[in-house]
PDB file of N, CA and C in Angstrom:
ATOM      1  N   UNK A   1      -7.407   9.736 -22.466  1.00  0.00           N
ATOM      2  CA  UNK A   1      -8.038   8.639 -21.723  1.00  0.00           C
ATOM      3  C   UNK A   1      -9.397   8.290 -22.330  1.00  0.00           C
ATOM      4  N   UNK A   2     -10.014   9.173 -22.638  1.00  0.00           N
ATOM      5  CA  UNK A   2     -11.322   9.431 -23.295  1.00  0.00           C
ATOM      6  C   UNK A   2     -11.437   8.814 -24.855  1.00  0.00           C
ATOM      7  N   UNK A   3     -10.371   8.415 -25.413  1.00  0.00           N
ATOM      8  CA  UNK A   3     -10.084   7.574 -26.612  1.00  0.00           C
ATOM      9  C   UNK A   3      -9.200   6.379 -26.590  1.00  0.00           C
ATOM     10  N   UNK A   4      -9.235   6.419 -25.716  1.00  0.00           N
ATOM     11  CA  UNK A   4      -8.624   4.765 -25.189  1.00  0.00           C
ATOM     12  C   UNK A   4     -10.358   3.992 -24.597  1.00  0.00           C
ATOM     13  N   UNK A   5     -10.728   4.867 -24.244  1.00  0.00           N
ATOM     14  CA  UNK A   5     -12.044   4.126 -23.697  1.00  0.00           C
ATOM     15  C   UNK A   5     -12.831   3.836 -25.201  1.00  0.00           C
ATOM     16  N   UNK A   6     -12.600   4.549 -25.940  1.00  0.00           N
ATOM     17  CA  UNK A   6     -13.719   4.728 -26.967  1.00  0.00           C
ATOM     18  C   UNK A   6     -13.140   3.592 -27.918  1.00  0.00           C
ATOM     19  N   UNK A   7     -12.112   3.524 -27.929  1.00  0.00           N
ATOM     20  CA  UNK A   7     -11.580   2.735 -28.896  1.00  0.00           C
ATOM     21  C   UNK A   7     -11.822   1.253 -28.317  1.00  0.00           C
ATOM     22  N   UNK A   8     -11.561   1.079 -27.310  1.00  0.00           N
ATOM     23  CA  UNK A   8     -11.584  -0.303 -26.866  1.00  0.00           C
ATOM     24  C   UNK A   8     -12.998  -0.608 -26.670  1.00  0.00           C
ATOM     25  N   UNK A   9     -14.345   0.201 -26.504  1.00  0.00           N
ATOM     26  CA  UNK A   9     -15.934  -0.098 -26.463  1.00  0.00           C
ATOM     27  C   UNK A   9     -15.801  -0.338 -27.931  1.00  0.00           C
ATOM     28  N   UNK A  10     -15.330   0.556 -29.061  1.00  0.00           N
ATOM     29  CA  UNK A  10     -15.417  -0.140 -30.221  1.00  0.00           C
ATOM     30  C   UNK A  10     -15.094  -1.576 -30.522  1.00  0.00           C
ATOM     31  N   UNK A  11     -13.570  -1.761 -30.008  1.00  0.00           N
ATOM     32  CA  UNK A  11     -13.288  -3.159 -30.159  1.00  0.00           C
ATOM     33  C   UNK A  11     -14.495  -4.219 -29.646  1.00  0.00           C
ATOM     34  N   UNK A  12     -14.677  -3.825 -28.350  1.00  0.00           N
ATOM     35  CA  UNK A  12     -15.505  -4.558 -28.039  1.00  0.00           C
ATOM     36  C   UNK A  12     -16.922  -5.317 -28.442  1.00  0.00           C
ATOM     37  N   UNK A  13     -17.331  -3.662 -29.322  1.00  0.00           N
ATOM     38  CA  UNK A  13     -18.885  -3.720 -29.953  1.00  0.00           C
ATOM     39  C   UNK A  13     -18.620  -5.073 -31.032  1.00  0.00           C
ATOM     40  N   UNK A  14     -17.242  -4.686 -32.044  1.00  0.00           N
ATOM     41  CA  UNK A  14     -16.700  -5.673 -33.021  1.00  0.00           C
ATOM     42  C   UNK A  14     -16.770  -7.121 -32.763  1.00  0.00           C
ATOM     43  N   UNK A  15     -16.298  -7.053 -31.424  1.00  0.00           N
ATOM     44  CA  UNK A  15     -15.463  -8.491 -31.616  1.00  0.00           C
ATOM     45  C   UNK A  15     -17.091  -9.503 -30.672  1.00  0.00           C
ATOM     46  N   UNK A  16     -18.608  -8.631 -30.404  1.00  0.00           N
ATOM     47  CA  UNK A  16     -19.423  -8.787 -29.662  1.00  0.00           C
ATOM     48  C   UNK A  16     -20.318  -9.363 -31.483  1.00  0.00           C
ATOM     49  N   UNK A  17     -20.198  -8.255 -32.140  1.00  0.00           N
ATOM     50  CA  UNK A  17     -20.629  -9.045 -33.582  1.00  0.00           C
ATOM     51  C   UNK A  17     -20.697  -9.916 -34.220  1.00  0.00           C
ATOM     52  N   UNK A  18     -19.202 -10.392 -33.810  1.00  0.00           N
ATOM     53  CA  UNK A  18     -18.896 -11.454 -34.783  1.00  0.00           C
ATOM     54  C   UNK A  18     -19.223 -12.841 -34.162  1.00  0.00           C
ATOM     55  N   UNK A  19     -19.782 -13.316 -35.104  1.00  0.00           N
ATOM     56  CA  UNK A  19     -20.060 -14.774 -34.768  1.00  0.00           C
ATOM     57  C   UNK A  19     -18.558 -15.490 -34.422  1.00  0.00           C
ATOM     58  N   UNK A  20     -19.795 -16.333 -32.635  1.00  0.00           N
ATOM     59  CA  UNK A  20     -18.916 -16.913 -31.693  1.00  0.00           C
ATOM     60  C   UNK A  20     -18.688 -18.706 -31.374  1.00  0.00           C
ATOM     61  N   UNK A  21     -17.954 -19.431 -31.360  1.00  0.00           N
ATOM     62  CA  UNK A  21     -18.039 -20.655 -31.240  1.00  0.00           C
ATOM     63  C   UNK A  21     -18.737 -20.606 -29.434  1.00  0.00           C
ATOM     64  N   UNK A  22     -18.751 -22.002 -28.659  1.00  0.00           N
ATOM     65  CA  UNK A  22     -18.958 -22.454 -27.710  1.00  0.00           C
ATOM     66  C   UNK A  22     -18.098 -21.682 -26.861  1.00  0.00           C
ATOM     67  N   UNK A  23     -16.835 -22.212 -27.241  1.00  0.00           N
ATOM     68  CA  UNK A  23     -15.677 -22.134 -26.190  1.00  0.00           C
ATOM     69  C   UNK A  23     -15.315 -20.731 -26.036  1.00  0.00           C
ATOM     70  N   UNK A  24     -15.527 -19.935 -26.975  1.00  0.00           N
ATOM     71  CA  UNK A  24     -15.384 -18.096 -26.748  1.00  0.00           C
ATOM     72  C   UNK A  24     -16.228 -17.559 -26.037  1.00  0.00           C
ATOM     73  N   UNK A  25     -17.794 -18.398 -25.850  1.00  0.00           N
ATOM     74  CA  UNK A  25     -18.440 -17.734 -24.840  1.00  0.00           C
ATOM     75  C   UNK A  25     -18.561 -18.149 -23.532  1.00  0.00           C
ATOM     76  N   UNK A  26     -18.176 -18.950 -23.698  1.00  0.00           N
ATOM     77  CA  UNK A  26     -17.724 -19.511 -21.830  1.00  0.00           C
ATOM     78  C   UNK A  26     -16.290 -18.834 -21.667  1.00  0.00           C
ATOM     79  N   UNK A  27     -15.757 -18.526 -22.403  1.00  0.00           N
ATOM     80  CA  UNK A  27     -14.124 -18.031 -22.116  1.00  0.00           C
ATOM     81  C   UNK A  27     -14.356 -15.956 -21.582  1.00  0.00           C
ATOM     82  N   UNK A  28     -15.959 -15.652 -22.448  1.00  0.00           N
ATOM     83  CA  UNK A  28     -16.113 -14.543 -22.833  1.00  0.00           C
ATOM     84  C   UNK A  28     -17.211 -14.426 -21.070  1.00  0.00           C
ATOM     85  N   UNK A  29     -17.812 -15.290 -20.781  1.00  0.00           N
ATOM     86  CA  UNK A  29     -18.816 -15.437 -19.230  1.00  0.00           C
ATOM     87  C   UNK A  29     -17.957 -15.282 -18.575  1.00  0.00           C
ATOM     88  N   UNK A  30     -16.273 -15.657 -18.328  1.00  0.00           N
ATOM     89  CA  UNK A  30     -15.462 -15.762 -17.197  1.00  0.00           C
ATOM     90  C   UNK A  30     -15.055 -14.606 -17.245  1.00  0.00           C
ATOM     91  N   UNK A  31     -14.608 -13.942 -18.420  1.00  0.00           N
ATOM     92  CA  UNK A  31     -13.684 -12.334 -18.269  1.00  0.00           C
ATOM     93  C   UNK A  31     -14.816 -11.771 -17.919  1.00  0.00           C
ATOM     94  N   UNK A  32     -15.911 -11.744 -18.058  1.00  0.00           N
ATOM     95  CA  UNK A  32     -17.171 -10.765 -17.722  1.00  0.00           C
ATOM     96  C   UNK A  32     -17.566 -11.078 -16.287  1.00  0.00           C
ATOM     97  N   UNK A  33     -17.304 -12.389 -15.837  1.00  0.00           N
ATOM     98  CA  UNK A  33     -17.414 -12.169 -14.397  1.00  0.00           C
ATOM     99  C   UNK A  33     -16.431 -11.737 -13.696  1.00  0.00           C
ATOM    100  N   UNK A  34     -15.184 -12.089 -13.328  1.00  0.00           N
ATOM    101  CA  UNK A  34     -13.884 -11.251 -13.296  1.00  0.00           C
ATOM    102  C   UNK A  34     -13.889  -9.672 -13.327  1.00  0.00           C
ATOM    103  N   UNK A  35     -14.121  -8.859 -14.627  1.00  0.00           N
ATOM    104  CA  UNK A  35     -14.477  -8.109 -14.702  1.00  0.00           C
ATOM    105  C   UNK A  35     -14.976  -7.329 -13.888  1.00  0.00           C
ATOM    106  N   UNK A  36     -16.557  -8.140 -13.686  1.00  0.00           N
ATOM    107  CA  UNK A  36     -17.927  -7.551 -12.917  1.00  0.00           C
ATOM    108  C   UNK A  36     -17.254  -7.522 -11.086  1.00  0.00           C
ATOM    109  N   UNK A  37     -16.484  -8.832 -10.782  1.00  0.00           N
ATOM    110  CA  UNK A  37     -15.658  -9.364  -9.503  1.00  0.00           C
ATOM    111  C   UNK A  37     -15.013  -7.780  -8.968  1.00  0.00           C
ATOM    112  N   UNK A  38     -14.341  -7.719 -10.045  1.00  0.00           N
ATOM    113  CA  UNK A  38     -12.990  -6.356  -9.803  1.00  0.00           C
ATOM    114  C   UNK A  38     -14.260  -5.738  -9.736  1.00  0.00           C
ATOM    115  N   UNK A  39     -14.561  -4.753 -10.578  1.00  0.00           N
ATOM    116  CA  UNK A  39     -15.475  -3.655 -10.075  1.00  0.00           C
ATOM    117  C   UNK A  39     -16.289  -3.851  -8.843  1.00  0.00           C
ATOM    118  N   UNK A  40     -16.824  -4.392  -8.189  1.00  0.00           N
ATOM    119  CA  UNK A  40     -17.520  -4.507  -7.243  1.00  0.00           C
ATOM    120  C   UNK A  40     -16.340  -4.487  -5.871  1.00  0.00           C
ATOM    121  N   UNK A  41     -15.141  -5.016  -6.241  1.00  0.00           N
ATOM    122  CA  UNK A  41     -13.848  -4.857  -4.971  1.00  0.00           C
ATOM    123  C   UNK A  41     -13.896  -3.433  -4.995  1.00  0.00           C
ATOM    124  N   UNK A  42     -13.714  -2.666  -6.271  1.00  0.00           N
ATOM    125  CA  UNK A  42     -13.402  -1.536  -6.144  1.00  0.00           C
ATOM    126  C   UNK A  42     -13.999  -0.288  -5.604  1.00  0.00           C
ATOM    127  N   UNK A  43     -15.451  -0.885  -6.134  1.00  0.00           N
ATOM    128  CA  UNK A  43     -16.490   0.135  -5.843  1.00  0.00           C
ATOM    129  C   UNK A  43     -16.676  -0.011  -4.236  1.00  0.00           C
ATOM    130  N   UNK A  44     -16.526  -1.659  -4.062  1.00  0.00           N
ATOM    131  CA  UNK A  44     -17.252  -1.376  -2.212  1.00  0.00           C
ATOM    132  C   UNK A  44     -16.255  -1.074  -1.216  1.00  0.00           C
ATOM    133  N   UNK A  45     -14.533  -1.387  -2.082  1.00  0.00           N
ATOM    134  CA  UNK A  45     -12.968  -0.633  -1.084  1.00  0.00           C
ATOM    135  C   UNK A  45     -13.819   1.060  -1.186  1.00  0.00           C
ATOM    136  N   UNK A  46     -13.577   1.572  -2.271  1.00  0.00           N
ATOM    137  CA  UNK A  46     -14.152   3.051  -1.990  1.00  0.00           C
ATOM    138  C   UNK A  46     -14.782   3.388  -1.241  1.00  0.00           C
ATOM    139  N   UNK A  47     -16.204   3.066  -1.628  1.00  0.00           N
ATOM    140  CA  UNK A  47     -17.361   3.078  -0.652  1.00  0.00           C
ATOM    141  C   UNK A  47     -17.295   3.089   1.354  1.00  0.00           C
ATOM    142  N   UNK A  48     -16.570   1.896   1.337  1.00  0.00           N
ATOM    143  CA  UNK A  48     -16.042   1.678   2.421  1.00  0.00           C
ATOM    144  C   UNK A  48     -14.708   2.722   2.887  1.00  0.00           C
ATOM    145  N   UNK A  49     -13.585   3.167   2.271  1.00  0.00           N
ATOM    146  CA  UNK A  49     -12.995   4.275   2.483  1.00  0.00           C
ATOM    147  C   UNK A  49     -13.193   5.174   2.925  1.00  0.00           C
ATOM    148  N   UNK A  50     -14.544   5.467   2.379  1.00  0.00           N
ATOM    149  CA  UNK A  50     -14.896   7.225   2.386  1.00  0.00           C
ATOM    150  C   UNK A  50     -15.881   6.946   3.468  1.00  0.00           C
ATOM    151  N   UNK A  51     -16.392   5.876   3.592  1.00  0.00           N
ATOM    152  CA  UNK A  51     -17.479   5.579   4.690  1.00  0.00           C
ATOM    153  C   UNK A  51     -16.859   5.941   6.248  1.00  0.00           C
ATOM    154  N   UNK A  52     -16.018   5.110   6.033  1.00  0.00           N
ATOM    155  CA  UNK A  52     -14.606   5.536   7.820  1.00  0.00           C
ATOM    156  C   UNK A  52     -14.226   6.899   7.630  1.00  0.00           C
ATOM    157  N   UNK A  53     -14.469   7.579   6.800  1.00  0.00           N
ATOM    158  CA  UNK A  53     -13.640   8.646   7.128  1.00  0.00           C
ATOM    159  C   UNK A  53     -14.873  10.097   7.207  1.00  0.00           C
TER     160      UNK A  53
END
């Protein structure tokens, strides 16, 4: 699991390098909000889980 993470922060660092047109970074703002969206469901379902119980 621990190289699936590593590998894909690599991809990421890569593909964060390379020079970007317009439309990749508005395409690249939406997966990062999405992203940021999910984690915050997830973190505050938990949060809230363990909170009731």
């Amino acid at each position: 699991m621990k190289r699936v993470v590593q590998a894909y922060m690599r991809t990421l660092r890569q593909y964060l390098s390379a020079p970007k047109t317009r439309y990749e970074y508005k395409h690249y703002a939406i997966w990062l909000l999405l992203y940021g969206l999910t984690l915050a469901l997830v973190w505050g379902g938990i949060y809230l889980y363990h909170g009731n119980h």
